[in-house]
N, C-alpha and C. Protein backbone atom coordinates (compact mmCIF):
# COMPACT_ATOMS: atom_id res chain seq x y z
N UNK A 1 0.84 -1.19 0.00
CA UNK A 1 0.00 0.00 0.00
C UNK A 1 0.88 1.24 0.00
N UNK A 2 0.65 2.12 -0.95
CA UNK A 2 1.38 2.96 -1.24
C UNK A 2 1.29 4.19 0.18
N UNK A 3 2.16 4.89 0.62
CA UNK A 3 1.94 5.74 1.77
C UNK A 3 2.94 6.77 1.74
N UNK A 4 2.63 8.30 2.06
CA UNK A 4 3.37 9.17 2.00
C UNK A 4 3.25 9.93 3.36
N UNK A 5 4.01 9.89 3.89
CA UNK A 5 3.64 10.64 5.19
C UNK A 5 4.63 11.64 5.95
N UNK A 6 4.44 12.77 5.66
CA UNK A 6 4.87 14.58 5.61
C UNK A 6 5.25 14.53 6.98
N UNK A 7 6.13 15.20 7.31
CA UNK A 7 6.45 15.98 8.75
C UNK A 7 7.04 17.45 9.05
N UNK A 8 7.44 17.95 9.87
CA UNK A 8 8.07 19.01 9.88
C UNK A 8 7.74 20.67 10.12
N UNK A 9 6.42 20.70 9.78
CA UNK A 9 6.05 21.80 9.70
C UNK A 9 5.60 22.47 10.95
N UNK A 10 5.17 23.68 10.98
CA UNK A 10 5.20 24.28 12.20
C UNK A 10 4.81 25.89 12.26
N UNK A 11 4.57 26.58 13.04
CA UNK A 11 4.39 27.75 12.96
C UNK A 11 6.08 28.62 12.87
N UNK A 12 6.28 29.23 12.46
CA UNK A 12 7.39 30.19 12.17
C UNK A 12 7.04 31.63 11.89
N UNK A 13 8.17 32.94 12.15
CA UNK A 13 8.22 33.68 11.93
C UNK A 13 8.65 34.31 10.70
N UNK A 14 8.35 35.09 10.09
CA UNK A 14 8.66 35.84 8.98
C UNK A 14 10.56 35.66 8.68
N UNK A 15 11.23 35.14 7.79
CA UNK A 15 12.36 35.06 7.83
C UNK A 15 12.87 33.85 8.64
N UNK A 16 12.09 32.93 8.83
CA UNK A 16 12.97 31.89 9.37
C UNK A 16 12.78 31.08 8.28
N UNK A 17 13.28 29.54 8.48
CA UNK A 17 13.39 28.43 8.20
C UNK A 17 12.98 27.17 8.46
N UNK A 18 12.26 26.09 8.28
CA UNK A 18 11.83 24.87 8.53
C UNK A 18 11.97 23.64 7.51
N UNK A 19 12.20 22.81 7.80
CA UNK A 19 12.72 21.47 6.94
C UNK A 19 11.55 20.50 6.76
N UNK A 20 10.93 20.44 6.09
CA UNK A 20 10.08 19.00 6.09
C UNK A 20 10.61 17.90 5.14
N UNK A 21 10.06 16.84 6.06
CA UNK A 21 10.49 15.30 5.32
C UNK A 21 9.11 14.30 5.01
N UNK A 22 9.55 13.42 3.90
CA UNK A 22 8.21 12.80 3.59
C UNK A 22 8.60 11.60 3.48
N UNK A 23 8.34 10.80 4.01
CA UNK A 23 8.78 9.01 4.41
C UNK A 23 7.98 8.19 3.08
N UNK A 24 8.42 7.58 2.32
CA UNK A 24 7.41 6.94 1.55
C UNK A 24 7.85 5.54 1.55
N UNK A 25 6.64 5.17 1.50
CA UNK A 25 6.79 3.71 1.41
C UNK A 25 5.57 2.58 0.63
N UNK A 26 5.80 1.26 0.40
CA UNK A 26 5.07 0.79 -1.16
C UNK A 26 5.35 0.36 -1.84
N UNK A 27 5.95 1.84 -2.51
CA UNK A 27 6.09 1.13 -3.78
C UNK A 27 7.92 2.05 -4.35
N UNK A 28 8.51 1.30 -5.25
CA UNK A 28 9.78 1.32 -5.57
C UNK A 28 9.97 2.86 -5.94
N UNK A 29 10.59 3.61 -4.38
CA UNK A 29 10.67 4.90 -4.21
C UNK A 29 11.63 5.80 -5.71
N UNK A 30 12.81 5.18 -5.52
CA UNK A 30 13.92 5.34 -6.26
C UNK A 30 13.34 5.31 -8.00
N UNK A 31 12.44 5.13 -7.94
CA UNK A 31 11.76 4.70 -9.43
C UNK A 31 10.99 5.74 -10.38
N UNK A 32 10.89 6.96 -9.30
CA UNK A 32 9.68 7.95 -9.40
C UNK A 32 10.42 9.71 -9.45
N UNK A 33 10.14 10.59 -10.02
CA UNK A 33 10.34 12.17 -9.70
C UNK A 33 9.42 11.99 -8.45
N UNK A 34 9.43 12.54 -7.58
CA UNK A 34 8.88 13.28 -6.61
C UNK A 34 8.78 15.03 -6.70
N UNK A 35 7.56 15.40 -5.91
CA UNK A 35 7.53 16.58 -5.96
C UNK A 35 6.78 16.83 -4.69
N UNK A 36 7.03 18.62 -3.97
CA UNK A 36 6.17 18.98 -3.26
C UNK A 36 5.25 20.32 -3.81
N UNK A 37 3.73 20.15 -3.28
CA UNK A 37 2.91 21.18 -3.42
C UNK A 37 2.01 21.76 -2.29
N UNK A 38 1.34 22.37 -2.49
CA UNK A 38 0.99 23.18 -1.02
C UNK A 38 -0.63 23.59 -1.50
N UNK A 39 -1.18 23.47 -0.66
CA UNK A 39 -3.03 23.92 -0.53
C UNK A 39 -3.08 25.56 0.28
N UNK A 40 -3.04 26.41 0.19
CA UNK A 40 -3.89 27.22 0.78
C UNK A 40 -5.11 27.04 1.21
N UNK A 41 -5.49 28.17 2.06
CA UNK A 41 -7.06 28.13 2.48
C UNK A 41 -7.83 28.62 1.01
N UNK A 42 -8.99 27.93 0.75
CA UNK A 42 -9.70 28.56 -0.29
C UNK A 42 -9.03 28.59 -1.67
N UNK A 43 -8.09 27.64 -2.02
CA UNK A 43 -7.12 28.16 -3.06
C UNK A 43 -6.97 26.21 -3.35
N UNK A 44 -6.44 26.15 -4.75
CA UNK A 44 -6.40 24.93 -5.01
C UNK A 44 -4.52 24.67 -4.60
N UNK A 45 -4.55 22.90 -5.23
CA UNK A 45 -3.18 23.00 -5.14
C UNK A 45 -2.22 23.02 -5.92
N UNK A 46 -0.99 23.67 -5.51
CA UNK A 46 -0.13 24.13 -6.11
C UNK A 46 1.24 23.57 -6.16
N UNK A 47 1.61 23.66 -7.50
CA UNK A 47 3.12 23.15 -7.34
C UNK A 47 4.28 24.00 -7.30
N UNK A 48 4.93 23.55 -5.66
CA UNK A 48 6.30 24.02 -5.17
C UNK A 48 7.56 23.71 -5.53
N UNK A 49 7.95 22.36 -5.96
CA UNK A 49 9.05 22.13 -6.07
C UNK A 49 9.25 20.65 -6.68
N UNK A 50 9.71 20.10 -7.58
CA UNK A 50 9.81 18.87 -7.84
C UNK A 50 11.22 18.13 -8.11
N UNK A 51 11.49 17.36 -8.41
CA UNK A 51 13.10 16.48 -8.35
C UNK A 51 12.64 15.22 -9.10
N UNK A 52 13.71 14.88 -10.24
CA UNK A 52 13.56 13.59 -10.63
C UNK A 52 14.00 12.78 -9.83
N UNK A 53 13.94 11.23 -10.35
CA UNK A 53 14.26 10.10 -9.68
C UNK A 53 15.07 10.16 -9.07
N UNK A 54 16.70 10.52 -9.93
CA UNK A 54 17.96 9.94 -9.61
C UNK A 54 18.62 11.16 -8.89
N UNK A 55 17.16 12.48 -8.67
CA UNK A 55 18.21 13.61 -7.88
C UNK A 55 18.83 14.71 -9.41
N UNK A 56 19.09 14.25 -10.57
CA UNK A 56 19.77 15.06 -11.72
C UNK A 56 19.19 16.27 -11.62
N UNK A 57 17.84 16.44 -11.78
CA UNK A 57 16.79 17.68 -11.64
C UNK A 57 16.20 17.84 -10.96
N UNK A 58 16.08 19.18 -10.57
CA UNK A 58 15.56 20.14 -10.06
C UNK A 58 14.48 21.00 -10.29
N UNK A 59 13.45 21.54 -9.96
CA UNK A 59 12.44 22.47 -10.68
C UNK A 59 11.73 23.13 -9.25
N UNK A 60 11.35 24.76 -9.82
CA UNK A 60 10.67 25.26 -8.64
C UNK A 60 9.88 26.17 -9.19
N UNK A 61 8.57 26.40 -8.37
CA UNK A 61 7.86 27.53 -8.89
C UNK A 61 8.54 28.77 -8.26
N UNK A 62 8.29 29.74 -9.51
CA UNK A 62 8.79 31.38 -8.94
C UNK A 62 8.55 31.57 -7.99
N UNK A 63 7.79 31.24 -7.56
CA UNK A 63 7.45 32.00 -6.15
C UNK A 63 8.62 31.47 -4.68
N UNK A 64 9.17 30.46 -4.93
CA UNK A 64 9.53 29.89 -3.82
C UNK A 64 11.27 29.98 -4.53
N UNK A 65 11.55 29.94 -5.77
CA UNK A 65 12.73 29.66 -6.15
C UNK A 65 13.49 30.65 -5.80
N UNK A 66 14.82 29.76 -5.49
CA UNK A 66 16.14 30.60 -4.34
C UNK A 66 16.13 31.05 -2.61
N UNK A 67 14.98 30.48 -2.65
CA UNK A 67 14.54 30.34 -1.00
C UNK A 67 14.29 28.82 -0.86
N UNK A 68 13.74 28.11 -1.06
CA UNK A 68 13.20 27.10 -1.09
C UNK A 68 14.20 25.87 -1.80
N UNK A 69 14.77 24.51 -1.27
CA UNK A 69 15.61 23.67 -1.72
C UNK A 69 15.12 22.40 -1.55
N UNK A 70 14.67 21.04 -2.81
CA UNK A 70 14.16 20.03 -2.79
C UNK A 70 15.20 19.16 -2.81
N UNK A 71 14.99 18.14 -1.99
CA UNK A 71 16.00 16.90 -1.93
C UNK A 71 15.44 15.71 -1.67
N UNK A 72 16.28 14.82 -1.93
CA UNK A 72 16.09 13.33 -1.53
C UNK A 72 16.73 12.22 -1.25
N UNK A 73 16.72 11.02 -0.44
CA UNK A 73 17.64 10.22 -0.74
C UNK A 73 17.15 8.73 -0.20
N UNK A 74 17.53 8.38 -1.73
CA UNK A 74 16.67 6.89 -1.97
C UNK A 74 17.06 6.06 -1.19
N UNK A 75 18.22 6.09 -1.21
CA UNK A 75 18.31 4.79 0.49
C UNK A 75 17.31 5.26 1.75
N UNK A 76 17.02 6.55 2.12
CA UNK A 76 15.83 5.96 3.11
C UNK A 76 14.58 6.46 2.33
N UNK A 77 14.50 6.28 1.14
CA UNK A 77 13.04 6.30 0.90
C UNK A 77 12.66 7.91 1.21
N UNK A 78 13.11 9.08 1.55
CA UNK A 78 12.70 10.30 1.66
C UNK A 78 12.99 11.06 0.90
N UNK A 79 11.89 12.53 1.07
CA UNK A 79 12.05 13.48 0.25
C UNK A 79 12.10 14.20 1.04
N UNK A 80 12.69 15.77 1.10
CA UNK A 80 12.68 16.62 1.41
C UNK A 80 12.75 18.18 0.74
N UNK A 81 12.32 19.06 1.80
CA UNK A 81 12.26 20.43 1.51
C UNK A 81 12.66 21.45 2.22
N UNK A 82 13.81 21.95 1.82
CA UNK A 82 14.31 23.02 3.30
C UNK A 82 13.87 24.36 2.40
N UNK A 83 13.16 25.17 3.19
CA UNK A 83 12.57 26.47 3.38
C UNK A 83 12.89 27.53 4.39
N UNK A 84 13.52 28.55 3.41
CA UNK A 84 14.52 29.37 4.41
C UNK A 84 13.66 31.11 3.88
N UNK A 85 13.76 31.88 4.43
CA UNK A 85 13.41 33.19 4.30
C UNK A 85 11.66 32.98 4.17
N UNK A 86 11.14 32.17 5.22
CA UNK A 86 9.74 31.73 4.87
C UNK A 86 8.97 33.65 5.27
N UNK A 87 7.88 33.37 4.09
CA UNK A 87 7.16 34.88 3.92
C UNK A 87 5.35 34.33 4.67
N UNK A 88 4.87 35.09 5.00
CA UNK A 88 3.12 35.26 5.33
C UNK A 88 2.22 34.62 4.50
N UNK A 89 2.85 34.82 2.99
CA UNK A 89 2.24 34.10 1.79
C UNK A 89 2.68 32.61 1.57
N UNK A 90 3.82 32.38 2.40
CA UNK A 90 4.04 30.72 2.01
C UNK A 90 3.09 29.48 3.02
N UNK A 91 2.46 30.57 3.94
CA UNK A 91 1.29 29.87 4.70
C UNK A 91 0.07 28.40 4.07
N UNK A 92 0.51 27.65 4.30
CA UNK A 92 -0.38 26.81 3.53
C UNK A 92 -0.09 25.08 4.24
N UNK A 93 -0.40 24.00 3.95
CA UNK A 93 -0.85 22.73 3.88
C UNK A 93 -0.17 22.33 2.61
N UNK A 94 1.10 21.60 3.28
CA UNK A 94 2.17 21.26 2.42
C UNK A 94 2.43 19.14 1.84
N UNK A 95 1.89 19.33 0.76
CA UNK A 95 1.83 17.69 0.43
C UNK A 95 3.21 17.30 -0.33
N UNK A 96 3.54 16.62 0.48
CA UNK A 96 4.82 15.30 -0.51
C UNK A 96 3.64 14.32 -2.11
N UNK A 97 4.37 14.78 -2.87
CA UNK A 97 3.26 14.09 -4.02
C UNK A 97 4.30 12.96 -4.70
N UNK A 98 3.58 12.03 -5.13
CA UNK A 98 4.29 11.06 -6.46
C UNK A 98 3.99 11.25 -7.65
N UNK A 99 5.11 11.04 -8.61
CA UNK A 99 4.78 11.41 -9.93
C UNK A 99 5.00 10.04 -10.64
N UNK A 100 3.81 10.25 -12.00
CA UNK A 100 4.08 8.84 -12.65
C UNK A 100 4.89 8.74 -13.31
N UNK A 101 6.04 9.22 -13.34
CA UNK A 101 7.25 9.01 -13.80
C UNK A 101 8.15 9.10 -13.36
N UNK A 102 9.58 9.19 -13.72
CA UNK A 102 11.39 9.45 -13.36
C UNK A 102 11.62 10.63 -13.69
N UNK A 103 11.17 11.05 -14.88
CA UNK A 103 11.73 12.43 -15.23
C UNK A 103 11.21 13.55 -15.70
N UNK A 104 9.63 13.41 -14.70
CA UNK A 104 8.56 14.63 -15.20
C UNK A 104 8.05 14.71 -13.39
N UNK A 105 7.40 16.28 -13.69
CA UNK A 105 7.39 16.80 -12.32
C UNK A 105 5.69 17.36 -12.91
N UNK A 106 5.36 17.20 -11.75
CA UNK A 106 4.19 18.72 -11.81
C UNK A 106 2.72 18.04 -11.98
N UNK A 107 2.65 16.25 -12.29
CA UNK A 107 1.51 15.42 -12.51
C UNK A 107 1.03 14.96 -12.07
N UNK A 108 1.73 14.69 -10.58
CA UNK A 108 1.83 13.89 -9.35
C UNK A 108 -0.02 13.17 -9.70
N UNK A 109 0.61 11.49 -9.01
CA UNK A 109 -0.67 11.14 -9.69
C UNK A 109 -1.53 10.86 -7.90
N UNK A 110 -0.57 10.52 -6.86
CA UNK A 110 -0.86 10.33 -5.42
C UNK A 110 -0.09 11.62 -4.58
N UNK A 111 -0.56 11.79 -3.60
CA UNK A 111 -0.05 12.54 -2.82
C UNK A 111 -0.53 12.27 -0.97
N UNK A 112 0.17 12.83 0.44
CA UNK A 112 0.05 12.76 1.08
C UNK A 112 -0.87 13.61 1.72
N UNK A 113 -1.36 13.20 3.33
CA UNK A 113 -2.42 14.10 3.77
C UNK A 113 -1.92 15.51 4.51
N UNK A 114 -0.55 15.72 4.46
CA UNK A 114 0.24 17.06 4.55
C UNK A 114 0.59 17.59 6.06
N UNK A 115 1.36 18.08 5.66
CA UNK A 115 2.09 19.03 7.29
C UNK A 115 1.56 20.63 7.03
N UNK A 116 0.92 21.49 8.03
CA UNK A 116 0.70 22.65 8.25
C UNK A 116 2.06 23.48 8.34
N UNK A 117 2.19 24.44 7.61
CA UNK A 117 2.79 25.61 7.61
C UNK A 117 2.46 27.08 7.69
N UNK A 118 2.80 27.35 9.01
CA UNK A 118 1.93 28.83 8.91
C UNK A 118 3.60 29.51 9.35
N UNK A 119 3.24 30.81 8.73
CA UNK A 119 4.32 31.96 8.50
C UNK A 119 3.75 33.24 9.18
N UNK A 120 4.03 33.56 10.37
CA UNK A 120 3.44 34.60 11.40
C UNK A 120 4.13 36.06 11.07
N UNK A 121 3.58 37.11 10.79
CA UNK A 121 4.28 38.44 9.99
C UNK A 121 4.73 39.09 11.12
């Protein structure tokens, strides 16, 4: 049974930093791009950041790019996201997603039930 399950998040101040990690487990981790996206209140969801399989690529939406850094590492099955200079607007409900592929981002076909991030001004 496929399972994604987010951690990390937290309330923060304007200009800090927080790390979240996403444990997956299932199905053949190392096999897949991963990506993270984020829900606002009232707002659909959105894509933050994605990474192919093997780590080669990278991708970020404007909004977060050069603040925001996606990683992973297939021996434990995780993904991650370190978020540094967090803003009021990066406030949202943050999902670890799977993509149906190695080397495409942004399609995610499953995703997790998410870590809260709120950014206090």
């Amino acid at each position: 049974q496929l399972q994604l399950v987010e951690s990390g998040g937290g309330l923060v101040q304007a200009g800090g930093s927080l790390r979240l990690s996403c444990a997956a487990s299932g199905f053949t981790f190392s096999n897949y791009a991963m990506s993270w996206a984020r829900q606002a209140p009232g707002k659909g969801l959105e894509f933050v950041a994605g990474i192919y399989s093997d780590g080669r690529a990278t991708y970020y939406d404007s909004s977060v790019e050069g603040r925001f850094t996606i990683s992973r590492d297939n021996a434990k099955n995780t993904l991650y996201l370190q978020m540094n200079s967090l803003r009021p607007e990066d406030t949202a409900l943050y999902h670890c997603a799977k993509e149906p592929a190695s080397d495409y981002v942004g399609n995610y076909d499953y995703w997790g039930q998410g870590t809260q991030v709120t950014v206090s001004s």
